[in-house]
PDB file of N, CA and C in Angstrom:
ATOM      1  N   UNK A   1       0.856  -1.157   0.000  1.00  0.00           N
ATOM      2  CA  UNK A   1       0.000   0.000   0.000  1.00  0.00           C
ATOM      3  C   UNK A   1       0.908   1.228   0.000  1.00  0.00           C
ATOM      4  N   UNK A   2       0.751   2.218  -1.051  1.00  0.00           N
ATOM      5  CA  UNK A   2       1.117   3.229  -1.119  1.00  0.00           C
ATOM      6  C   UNK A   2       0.364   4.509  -0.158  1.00  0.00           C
ATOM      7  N   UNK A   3       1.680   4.847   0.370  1.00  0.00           N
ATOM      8  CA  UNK A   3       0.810   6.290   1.473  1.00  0.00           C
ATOM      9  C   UNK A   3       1.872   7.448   1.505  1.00  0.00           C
ATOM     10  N   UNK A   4       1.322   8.912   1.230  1.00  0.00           N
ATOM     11  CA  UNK A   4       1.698  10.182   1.306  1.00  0.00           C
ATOM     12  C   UNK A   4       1.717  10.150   3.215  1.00  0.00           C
ATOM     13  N   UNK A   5       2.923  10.712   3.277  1.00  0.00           N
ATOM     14  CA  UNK A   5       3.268  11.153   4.802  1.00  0.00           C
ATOM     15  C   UNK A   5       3.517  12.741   4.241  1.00  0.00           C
ATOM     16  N   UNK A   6       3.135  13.442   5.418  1.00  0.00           N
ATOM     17  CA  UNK A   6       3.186  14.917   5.237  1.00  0.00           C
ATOM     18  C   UNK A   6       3.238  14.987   6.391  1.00  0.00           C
ATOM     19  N   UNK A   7       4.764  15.792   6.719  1.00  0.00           N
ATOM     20  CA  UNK A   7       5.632  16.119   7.615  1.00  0.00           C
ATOM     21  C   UNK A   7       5.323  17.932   7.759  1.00  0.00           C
ATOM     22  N   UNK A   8       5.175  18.438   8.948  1.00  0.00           N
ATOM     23  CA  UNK A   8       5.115  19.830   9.347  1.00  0.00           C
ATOM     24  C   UNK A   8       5.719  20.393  10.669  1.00  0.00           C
ATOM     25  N   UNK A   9       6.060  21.427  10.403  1.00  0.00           N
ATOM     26  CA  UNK A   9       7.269  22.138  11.404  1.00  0.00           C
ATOM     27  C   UNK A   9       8.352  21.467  11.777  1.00  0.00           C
ATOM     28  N   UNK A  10       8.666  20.842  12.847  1.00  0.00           N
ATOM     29  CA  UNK A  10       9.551  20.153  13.690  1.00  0.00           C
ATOM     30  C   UNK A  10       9.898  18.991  12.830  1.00  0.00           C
ATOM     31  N   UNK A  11       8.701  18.310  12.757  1.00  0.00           N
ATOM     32  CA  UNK A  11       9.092  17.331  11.906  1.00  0.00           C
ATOM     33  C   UNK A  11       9.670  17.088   9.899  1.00  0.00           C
ATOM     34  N   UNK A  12       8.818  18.131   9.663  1.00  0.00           N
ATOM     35  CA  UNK A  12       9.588  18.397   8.289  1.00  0.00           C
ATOM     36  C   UNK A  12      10.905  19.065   8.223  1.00  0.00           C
ATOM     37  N   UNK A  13      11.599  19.818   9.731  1.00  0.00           N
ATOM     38  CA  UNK A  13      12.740  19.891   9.534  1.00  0.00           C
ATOM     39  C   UNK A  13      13.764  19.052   9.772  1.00  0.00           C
ATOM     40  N   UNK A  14      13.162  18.097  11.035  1.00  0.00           N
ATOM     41  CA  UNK A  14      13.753  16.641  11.306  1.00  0.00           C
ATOM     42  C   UNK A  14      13.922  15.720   9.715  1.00  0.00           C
ATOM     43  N   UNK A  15      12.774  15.842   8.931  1.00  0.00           N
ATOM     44  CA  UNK A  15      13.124  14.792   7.970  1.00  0.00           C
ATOM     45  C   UNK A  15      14.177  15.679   6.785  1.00  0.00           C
ATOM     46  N   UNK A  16      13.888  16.828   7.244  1.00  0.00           N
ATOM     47  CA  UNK A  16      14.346  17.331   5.798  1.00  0.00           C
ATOM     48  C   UNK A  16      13.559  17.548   4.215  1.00  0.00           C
ATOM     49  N   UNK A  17      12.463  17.467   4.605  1.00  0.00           N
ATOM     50  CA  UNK A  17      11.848  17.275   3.297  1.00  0.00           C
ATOM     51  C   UNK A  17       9.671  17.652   3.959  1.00  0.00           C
ATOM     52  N   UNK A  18       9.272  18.201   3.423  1.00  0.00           N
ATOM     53  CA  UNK A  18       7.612  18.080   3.399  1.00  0.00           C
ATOM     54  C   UNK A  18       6.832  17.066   3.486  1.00  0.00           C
ATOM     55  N   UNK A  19       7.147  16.118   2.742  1.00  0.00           N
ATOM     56  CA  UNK A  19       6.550  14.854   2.405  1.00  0.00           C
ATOM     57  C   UNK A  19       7.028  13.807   1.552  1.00  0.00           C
ATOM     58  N   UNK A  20       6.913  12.513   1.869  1.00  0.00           N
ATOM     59  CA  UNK A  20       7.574  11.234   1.241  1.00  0.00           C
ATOM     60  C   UNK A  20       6.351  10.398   0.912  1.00  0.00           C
ATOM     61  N   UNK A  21       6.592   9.499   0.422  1.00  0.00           N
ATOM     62  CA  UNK A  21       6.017   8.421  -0.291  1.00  0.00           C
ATOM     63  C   UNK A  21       6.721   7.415  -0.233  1.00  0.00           C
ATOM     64  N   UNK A  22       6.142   6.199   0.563  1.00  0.00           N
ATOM     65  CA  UNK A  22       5.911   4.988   1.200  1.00  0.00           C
ATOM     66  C   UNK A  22       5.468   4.337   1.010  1.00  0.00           C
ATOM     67  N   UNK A  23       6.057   2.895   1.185  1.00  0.00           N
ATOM     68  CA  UNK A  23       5.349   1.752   0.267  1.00  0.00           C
ATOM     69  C   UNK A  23       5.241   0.796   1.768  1.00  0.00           C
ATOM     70  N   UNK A  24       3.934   0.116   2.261  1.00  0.00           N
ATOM     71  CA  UNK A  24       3.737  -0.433   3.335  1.00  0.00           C
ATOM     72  C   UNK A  24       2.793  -1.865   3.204  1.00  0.00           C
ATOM     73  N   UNK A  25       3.404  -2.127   4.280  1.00  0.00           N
ATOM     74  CA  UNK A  25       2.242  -3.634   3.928  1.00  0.00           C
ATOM     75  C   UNK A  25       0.306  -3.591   4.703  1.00  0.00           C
ATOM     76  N   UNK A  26      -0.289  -4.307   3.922  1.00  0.00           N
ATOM     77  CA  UNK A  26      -1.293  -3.587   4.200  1.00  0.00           C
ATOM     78  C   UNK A  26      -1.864  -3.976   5.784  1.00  0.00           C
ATOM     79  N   UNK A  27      -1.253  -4.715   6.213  1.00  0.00           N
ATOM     80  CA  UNK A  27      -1.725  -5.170   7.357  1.00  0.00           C
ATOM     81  C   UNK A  27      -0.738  -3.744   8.230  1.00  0.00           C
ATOM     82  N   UNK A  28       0.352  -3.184   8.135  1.00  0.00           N
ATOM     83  CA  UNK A  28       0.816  -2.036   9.017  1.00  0.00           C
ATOM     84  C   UNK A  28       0.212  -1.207   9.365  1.00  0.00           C
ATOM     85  N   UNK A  29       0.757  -1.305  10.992  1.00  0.00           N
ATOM     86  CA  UNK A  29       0.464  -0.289  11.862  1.00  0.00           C
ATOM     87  C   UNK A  29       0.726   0.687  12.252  1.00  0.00           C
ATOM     88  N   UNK A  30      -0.125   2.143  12.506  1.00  0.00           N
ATOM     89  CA  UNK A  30       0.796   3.480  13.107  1.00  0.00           C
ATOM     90  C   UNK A  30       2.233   3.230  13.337  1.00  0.00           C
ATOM     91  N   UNK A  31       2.482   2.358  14.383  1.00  0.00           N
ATOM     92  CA  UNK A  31       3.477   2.169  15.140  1.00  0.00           C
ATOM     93  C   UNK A  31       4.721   1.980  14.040  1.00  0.00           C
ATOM     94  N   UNK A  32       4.174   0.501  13.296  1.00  0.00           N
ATOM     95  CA  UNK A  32       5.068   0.048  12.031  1.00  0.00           C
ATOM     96  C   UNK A  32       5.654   1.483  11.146  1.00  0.00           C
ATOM     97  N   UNK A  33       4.671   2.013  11.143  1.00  0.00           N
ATOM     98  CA  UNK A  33       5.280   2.983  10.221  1.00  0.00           C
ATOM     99  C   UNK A  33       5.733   4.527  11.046  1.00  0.00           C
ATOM    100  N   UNK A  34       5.714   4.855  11.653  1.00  0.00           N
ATOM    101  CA  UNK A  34       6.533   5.566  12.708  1.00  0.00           C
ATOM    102  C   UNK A  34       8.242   4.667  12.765  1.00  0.00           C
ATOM    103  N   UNK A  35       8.082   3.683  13.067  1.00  0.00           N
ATOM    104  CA  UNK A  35       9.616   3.185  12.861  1.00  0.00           C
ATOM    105  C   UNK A  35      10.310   2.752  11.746  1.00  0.00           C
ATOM    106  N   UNK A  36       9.438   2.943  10.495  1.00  0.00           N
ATOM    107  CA  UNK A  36       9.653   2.952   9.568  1.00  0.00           C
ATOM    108  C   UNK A  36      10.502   3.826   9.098  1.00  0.00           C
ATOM    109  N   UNK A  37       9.445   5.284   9.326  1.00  0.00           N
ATOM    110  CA  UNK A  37      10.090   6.749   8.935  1.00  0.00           C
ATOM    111  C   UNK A  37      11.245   7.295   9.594  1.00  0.00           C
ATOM    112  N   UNK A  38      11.595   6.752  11.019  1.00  0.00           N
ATOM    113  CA  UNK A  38      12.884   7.215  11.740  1.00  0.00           C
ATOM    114  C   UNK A  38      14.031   6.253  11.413  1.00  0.00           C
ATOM    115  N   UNK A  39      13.724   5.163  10.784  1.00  0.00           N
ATOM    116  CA  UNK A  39      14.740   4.157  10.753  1.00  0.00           C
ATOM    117  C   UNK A  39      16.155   4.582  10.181  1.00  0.00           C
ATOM    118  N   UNK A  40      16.882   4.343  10.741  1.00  0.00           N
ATOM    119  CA  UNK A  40      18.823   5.713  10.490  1.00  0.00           C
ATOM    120  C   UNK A  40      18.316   7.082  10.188  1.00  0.00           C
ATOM    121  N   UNK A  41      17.559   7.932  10.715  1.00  0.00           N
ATOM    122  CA  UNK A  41      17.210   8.692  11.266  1.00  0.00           C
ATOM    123  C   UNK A  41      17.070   9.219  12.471  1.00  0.00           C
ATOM    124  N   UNK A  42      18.186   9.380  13.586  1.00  0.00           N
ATOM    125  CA  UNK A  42      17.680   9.123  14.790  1.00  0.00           C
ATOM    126  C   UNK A  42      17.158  10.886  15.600  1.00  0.00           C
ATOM    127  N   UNK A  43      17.455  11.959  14.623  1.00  0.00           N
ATOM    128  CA  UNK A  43      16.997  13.283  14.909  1.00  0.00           C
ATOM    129  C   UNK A  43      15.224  12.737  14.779  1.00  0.00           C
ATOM    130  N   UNK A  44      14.909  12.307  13.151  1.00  0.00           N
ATOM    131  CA  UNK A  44      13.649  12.416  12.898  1.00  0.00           C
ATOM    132  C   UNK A  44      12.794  11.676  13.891  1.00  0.00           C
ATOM    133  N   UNK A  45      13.589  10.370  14.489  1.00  0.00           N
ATOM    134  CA  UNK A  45      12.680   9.518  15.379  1.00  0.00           C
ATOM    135  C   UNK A  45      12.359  10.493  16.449  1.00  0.00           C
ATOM    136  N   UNK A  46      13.580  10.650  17.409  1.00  0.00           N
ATOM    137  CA  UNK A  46      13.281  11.877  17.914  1.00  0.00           C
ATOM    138  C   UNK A  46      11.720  12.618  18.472  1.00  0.00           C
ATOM    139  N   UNK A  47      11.653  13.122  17.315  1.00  0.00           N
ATOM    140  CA  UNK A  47      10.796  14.447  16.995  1.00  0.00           C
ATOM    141  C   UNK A  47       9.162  13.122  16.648  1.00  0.00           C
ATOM    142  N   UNK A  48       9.598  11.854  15.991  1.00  0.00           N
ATOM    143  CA  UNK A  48       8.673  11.451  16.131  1.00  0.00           C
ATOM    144  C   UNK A  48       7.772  10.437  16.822  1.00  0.00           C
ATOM    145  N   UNK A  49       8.691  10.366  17.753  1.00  0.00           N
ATOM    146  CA  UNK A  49       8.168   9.780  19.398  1.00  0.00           C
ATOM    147  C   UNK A  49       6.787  11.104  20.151  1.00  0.00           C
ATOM    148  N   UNK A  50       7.178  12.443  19.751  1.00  0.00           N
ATOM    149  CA  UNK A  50       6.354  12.921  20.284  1.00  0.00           C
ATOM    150  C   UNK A  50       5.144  13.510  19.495  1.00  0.00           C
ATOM    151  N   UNK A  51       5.113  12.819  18.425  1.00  0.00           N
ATOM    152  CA  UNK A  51       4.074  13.594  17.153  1.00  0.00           C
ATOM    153  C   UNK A  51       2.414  12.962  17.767  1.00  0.00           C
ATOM    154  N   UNK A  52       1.691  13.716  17.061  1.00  0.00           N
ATOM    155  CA  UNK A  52       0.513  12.977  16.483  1.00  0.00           C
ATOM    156  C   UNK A  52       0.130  12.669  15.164  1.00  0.00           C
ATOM    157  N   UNK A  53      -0.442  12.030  14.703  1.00  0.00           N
ATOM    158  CA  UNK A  53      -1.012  11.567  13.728  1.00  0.00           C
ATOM    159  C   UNK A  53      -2.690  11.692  13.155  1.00  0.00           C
ATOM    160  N   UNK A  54      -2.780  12.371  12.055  1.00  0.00           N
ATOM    161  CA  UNK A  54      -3.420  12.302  11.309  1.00  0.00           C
ATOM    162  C   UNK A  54      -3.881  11.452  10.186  1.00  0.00           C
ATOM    163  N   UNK A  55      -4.797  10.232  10.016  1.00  0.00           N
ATOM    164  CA  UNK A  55      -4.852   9.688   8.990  1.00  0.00           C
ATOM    165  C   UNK A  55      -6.256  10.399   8.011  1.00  0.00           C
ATOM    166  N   UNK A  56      -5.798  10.539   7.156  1.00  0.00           N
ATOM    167  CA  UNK A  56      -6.843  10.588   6.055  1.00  0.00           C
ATOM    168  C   UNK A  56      -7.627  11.841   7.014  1.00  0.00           C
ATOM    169  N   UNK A  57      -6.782  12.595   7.710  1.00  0.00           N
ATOM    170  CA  UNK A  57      -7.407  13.923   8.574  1.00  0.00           C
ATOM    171  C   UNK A  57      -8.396  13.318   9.748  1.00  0.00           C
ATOM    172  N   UNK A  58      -8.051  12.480  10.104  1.00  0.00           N
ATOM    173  CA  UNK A  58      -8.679  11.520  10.830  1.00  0.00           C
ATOM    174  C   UNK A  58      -7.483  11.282  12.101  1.00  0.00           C
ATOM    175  N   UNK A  59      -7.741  11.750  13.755  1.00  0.00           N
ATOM    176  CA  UNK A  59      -6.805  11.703  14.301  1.00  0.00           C
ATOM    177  C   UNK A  59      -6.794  10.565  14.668  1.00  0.00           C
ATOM    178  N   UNK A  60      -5.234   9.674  14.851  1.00  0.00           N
ATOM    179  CA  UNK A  60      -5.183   8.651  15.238  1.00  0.00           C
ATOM    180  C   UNK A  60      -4.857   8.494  17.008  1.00  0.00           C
ATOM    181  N   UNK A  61      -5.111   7.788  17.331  1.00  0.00           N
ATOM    182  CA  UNK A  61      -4.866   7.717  19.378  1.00  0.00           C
ATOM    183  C   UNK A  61      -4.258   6.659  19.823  1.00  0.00           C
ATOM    184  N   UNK A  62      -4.786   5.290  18.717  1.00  0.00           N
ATOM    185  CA  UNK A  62      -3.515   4.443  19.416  1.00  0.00           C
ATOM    186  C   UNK A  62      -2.565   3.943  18.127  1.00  0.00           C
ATOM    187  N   UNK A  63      -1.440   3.857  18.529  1.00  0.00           N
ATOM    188  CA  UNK A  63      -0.429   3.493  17.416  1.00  0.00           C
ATOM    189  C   UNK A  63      -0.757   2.192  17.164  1.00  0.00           C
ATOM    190  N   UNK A  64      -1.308   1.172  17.310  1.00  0.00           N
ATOM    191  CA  UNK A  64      -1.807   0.048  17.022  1.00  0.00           C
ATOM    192  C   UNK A  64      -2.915  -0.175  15.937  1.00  0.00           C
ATOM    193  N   UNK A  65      -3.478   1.246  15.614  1.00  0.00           N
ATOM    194  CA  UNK A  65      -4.053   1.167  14.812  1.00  0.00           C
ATOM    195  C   UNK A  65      -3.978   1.252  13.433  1.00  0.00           C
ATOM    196  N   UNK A  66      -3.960   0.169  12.338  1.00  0.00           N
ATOM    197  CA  UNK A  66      -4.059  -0.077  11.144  1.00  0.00           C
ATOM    198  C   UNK A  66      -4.008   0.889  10.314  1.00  0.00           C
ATOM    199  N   UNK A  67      -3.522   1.101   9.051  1.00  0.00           N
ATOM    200  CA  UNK A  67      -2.984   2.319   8.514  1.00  0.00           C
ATOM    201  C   UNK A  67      -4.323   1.739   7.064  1.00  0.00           C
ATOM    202  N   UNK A  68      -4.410   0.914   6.685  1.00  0.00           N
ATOM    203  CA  UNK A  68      -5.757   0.622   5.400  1.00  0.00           C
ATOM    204  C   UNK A  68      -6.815   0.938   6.069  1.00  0.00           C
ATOM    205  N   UNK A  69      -7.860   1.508   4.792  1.00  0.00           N
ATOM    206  CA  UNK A  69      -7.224   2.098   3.746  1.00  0.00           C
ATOM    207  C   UNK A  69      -6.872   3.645   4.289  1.00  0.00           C
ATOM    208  N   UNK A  70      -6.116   3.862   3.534  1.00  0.00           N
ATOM    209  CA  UNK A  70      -5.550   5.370   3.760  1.00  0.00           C
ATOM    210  C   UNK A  70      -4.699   5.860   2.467  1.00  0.00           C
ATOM    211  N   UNK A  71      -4.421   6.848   2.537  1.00  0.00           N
ATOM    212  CA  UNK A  71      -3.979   7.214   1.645  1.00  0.00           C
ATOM    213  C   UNK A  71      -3.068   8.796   1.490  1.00  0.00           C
ATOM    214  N   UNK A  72      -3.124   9.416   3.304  1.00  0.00           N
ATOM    215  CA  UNK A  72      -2.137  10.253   3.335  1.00  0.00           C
ATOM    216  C   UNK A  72      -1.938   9.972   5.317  1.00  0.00           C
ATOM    217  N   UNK A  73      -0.750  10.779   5.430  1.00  0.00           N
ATOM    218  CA  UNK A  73      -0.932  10.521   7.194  1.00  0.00           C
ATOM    219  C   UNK A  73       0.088  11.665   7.387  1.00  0.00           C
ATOM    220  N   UNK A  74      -0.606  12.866   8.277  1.00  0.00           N
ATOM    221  CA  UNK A  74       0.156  14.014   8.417  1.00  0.00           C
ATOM    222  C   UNK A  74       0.759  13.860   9.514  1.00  0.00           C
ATOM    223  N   UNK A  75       1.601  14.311  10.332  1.00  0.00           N
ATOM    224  CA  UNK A  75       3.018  14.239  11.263  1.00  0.00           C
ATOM    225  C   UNK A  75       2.801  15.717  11.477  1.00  0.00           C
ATOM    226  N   UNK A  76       1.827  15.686  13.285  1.00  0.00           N
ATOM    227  CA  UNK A  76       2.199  17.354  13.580  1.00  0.00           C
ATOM    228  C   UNK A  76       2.514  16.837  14.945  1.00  0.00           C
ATOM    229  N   UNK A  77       3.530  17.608  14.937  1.00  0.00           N
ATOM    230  CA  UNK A  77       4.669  17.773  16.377  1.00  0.00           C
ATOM    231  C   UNK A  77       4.094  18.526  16.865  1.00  0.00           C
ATOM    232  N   UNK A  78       4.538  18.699  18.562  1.00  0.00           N
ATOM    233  CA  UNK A  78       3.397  19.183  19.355  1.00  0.00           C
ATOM    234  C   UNK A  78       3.821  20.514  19.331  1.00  0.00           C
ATOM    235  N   UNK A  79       2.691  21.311  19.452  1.00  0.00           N
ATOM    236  CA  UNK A  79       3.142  23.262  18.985  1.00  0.00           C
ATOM    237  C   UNK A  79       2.205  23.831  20.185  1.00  0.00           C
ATOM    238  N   UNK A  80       3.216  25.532  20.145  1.00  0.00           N
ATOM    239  CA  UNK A  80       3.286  25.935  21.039  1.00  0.00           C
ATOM    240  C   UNK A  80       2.806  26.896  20.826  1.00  0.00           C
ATOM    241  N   UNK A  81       2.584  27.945  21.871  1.00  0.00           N
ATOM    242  CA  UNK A  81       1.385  29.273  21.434  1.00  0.00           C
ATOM    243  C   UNK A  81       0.730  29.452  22.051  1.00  0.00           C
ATOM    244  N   UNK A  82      -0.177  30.510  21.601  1.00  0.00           N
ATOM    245  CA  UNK A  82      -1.345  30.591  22.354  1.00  0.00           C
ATOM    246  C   UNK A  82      -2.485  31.716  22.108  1.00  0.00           C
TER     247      UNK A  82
END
């Protein structure tokens, strides 16, 4: 299964890049693919131990949860403000 990751602030500077394209198995999980994206990356893991997740703009809560079908998954690091 092909999936758009879209990386913002913290994390698109951790990866270096906006967004990638990923090839996953369809049974993978949040989790699977979180260690996917940091793998010899260890700034990006980092930054993405503390993210949340968006699937398909759909927030995700437990990393156990199944990534099909989907078809994008945004990466927002936790922000500050007010």
């Amino acid at each position: 299964m092909r999936i758009t990751v879209r990386y913002f602030a913290a994390a698109a500077a951790a990866a270096n890049t906006d967004s990638v394209v990923v090839d996953v198995p369809d049974t993978a999980t949040m989790s699977d693919l979180e260690d996917l994206l940091g793998r010899g990356h260890p700034d990006l893991a980092k930054v993405l131990a503390r993210c949340s997740y968006l699937r398909d703009s759909v927030a995700v809560r437990d990393k156990q949860t199944r990534l099909a079908p989907c078809t994008a998954i945004d990466v927002l690091p936790p922000f500050a403000g007010g």
